[in-house]
Protein backbone atom coordinates (compact mmCIF):
# COMPACT_ATOMS: atom_id res chain seq x y z
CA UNK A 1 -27.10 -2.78 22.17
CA UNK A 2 -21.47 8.26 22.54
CA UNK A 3 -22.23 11.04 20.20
CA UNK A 4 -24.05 10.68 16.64
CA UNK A 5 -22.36 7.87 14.66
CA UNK A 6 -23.73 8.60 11.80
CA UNK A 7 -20.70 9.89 10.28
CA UNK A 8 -19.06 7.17 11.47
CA UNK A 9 -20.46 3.84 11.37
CA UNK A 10 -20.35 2.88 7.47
CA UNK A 11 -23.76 2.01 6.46
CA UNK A 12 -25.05 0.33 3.10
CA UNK A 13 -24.09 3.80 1.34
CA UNK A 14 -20.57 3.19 2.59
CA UNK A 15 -19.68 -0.02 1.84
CA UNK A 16 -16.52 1.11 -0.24
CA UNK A 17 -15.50 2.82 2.74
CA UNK A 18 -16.38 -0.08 5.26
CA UNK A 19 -14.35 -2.53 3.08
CA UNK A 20 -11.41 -0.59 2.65
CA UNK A 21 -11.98 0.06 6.58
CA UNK A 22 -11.43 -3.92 7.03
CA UNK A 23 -8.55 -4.01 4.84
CA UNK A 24 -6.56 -1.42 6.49
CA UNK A 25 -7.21 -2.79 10.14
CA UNK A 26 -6.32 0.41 11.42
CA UNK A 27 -4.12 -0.40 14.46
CA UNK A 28 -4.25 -4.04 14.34
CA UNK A 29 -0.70 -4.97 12.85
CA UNK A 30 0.86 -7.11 15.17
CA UNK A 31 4.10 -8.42 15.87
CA UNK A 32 5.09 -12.04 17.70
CA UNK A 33 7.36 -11.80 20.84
CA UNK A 34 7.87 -15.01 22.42
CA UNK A 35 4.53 -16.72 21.33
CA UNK A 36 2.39 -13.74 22.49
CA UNK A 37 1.03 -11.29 19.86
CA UNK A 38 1.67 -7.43 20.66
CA UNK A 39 -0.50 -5.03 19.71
CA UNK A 40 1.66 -1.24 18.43
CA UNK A 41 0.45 0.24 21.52
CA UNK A 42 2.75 -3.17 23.43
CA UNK A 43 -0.49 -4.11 25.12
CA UNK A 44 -0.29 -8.17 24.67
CA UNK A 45 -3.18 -9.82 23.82
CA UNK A 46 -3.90 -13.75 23.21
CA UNK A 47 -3.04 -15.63 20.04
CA UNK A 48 -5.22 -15.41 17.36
CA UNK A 49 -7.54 -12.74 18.80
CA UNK A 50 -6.56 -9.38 16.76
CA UNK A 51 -6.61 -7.83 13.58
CA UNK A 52 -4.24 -9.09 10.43
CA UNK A 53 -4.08 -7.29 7.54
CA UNK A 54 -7.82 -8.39 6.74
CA UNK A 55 -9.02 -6.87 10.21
CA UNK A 56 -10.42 -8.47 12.40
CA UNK A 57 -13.64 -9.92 12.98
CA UNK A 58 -15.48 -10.77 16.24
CA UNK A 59 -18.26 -12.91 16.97
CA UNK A 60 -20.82 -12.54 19.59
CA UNK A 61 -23.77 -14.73 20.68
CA UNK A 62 -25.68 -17.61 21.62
CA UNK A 63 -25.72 -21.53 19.99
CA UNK A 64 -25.87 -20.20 16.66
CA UNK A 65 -22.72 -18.08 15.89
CA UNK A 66 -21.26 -21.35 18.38
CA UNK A 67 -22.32 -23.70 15.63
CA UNK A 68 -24.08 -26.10 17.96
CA UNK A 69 -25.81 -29.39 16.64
CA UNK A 70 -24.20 -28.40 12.74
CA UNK A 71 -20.81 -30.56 12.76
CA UNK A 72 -19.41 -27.95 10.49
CA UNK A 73 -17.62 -24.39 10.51
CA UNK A 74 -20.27 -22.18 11.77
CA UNK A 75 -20.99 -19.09 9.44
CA UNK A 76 -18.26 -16.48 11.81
CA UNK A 77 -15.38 -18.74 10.13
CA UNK A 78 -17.59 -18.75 6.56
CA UNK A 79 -17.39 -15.10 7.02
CA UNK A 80 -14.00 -14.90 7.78
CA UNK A 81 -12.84 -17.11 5.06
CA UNK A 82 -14.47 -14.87 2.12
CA UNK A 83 -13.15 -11.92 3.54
CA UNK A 84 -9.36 -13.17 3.52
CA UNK A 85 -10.04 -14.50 0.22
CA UNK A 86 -11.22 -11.08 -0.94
CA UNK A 87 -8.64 -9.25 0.31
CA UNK A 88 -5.74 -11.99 -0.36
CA UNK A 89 -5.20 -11.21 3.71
CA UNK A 90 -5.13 -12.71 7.04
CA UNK A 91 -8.06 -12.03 8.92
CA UNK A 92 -8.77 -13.22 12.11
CA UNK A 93 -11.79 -14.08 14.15
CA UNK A 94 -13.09 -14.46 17.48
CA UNK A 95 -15.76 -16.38 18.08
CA UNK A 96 -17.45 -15.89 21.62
CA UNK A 97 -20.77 -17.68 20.83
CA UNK A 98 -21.97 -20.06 23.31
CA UNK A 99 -25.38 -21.73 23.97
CA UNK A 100 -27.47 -20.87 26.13
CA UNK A 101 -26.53 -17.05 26.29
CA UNK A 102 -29.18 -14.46 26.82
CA UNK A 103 -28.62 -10.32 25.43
CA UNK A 104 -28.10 -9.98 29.23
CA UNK A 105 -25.35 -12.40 29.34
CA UNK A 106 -23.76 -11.21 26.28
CA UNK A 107 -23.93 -7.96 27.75
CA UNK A 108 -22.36 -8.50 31.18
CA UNK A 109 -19.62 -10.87 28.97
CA UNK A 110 -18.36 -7.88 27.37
CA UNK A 111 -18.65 -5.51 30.86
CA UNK A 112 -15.47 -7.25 31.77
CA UNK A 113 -12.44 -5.00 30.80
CA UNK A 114 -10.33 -7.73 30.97
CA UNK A 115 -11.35 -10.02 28.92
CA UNK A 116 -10.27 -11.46 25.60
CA UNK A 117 -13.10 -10.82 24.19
CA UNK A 118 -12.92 -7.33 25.44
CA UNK A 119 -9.35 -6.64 24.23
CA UNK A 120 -10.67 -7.89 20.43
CA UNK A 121 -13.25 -6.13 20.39
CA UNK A 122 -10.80 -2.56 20.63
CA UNK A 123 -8.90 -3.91 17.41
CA UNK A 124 -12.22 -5.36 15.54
CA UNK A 125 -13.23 -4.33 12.17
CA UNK A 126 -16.39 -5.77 12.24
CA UNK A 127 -18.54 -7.30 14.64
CA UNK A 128 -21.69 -9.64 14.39
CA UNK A 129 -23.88 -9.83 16.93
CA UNK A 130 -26.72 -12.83 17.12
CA UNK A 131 -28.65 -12.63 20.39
CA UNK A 132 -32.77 -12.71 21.84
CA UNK A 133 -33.89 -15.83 21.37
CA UNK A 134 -32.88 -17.49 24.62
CA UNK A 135 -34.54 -14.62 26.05
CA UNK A 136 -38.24 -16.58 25.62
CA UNK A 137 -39.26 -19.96 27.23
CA UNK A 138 -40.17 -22.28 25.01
CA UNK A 139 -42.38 -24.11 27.01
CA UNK A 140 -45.10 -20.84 26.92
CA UNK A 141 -45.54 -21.69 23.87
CA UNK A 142 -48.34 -23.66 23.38
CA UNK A 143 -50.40 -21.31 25.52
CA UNK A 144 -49.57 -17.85 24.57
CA UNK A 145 -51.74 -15.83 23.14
CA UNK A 146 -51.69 -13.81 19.60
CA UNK A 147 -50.63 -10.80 21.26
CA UNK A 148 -47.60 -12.68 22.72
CA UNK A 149 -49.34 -11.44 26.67
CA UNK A 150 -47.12 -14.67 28.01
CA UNK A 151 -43.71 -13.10 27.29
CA UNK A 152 -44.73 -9.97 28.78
CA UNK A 153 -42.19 -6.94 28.88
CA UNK A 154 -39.36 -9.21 27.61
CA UNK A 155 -39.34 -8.19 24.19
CA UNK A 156 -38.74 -4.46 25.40
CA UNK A 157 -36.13 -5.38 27.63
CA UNK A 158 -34.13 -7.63 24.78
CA UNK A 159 -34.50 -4.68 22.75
CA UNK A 160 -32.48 -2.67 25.11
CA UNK A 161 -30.03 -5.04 26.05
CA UNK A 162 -28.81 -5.68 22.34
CA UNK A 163 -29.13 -1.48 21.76
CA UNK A 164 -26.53 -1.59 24.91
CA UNK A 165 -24.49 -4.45 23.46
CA UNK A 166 -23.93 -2.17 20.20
CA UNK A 167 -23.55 1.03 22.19
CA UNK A 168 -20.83 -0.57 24.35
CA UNK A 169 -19.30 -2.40 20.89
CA UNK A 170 -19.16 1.12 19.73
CA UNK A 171 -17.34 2.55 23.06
CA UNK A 172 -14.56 0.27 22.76
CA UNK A 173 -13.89 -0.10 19.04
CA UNK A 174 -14.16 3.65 18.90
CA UNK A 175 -16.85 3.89 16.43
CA UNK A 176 -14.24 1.85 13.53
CA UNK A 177 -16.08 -1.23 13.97
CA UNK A 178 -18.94 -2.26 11.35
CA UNK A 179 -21.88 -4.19 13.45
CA UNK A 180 -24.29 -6.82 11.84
CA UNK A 181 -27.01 -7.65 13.99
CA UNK A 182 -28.67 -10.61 12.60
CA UNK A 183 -32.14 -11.59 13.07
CA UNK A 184 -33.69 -14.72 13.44
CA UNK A 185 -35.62 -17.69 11.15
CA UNK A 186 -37.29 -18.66 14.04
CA UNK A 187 -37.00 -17.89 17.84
CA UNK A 188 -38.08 -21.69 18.74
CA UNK A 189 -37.93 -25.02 16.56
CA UNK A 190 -38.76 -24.82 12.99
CA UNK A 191 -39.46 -26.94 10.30
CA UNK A 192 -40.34 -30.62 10.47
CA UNK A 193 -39.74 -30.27 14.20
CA UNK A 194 -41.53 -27.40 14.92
CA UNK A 195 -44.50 -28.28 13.11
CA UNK A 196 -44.25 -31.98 15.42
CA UNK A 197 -45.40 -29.96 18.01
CA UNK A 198 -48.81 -28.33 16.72
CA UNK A 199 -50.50 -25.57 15.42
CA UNK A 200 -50.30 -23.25 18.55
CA UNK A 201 -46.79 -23.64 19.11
CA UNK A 202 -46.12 -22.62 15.11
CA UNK A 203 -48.20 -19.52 15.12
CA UNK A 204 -47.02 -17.95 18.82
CA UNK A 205 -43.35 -19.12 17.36
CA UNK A 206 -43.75 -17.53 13.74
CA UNK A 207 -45.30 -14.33 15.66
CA UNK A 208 -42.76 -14.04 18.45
CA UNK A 209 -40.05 -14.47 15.63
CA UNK A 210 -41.69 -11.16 13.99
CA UNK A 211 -41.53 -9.31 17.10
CA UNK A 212 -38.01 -10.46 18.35
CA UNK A 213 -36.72 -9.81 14.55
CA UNK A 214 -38.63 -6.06 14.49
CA UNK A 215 -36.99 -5.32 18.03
CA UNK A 216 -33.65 -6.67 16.84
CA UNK A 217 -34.42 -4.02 13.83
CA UNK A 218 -35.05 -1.37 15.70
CA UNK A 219 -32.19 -1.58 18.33
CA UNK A 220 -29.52 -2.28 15.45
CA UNK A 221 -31.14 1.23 13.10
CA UNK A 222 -31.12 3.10 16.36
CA UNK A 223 -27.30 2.37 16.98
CA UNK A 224 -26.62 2.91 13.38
CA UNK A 225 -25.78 -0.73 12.80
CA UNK A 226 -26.79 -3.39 10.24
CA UNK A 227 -29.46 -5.41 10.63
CA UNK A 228 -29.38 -8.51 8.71
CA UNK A 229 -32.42 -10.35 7.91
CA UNK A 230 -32.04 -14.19 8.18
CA UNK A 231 -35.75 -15.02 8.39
CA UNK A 232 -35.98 -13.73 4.64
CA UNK A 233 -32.59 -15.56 3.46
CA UNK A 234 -34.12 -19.15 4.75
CA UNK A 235 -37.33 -18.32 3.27
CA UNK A 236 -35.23 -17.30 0.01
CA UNK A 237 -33.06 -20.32 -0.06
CA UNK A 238 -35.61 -23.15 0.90
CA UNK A 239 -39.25 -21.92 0.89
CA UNK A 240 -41.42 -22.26 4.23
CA UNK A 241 -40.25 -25.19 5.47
CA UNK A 242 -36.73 -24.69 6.95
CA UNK A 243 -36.35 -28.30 7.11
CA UNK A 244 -33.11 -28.11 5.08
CA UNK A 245 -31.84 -25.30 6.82
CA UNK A 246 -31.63 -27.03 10.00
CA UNK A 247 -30.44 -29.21 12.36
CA UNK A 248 -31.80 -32.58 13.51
CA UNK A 249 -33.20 -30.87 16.69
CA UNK A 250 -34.95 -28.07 14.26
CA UNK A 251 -32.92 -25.63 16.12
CA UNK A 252 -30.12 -24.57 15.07
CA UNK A 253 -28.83 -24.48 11.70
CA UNK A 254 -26.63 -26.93 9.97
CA UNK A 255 -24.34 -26.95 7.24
CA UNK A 256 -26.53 -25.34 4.65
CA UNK A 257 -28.25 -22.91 7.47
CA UNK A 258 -24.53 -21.52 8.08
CA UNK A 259 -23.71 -20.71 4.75
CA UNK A 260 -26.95 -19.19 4.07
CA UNK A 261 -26.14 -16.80 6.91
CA UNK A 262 -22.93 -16.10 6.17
CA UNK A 263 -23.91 -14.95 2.81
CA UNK A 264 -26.55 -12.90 4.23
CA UNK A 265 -23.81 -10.71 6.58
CA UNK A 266 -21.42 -11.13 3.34
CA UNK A 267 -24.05 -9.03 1.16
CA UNK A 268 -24.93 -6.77 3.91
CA UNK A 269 -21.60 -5.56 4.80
CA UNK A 270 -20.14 -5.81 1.25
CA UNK A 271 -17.16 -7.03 2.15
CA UNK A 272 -16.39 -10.13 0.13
């Protein structure tokens, strides 16, 4: 999850500024050589990675920015088509979801100077960020107390990880990249599914999605970030029972799930 950025990082106030900050793309105009993209500086990069005219947006995360189980274009491409459509301008993304990913692994994936992922993230106009829940075992569950004593320190230690995620997002954007952290709707299956599995497993999985969503709070307002609160846009769009919202495995999101996200980071960073 540098000196203050608060005069930096564009915040709700800002949103003029953050939006005209994506449509400028400062430094991101690129050229074609031979099939391989230049940025001004001549640094190449790979197709398809950096900033158009729209900016640049970049993707970071587990299953869900990955759109597993959905069959459909996962909410970082829902994002990135409004924005182009807004701006009547390319805009490109990178997404480097994948499942399974912990904040640890996200973390150590961007530690890598030479990456791709790396080398978008120094042209990116915005980054989201969607990371914690792979941090919990499922299988404690069923016989984890109210005060969550079964996942021990891990909550803290997500927290961190995601507060170094942004800090490092921060380092090499130089502060011009907006980050949206999103929460969760649940850490663990939801809906139809989740409710399959019985009473305990609902109330440690509606509690630990609290906590992970408070940490996931916290570590995005402490890094001057937006936090985006996806438990509250499924409850807005279809009630307490996700059902609709989700995937066959009561998982991950489908169709519906995406788009609901991807309006949720669209009205939080104002940019479409």
């Amino acid at each position: 999850m540098s000196p203050p950025r608060s005069a930096r990082r564009p915040g709700r106030g800002r949103a003029e500024a953050a939006t005209r900050a994506v449509a400028a793309a400062v430094g991101t105009v690129a050229i074609v050589v031979s099939g391989v993209f230049l940025l001004r500086d001549g640094s190449p990069v790979t197709q398809g990675v950096l900033g158009g005219p729209g900016g640049s947006i970049v993707s970071l995360g587990d299953s869900v920015p990955a759109g597993s189980q959905c069959d459909c274009r996962p909410f970082p491409g829902l994002v990135r088509d409004a924005v182009a459509r807004r701006l009547a301008a390319d805009t490109y993304v990178l997404n480097d979801g994948a499942g399974g990913l912990t904040s640890g692994n996200v973390l150590a994936r961007i530690s890598v100077d030479s990456s791709t992922t790396v080398t978008a993230l120094r042209s990116a106009t915005a980054v989201t960020l969607t990371v914690g829940a792979n941090d919990f075992d499922e299988g404690s569950a069923t016989g984890c107390d109210e005060n969550l004593a079964c996942y021990g320190d891990r909550i803290d230690a997500m927290q961190r990880n995601v507060a170094s995620i942004i800090a490092r997002v921060d380092q090499l954007s130089g502060g011009h990249a907006m980050v949206l952290v999103t929460g969760y709707w649940g850490v663990f299956r939801d809906g139809a599914v989740g409710a399959a599995r019985g009473a305990q497993y609902v109330r440690t999985a509606r509690l630990l999605t609290v906590r992970v969503n408070s940490a996931l709070r916290a570590a995005a307002t402490a890094r001057s970030a937006v936090y985006v609160d996806v438990d509250a846009a499924f409850t807005a769009s279809a009630g307490a029972d996700r059902t609709s919202l989700l995937a066959r495995d009561g998982d991950q999101p489908n169709a519906a799930g995406h788009r609901v996200i991807a309006d949720a980071l669209l009205a939080a960073c104002h940019c479409a």
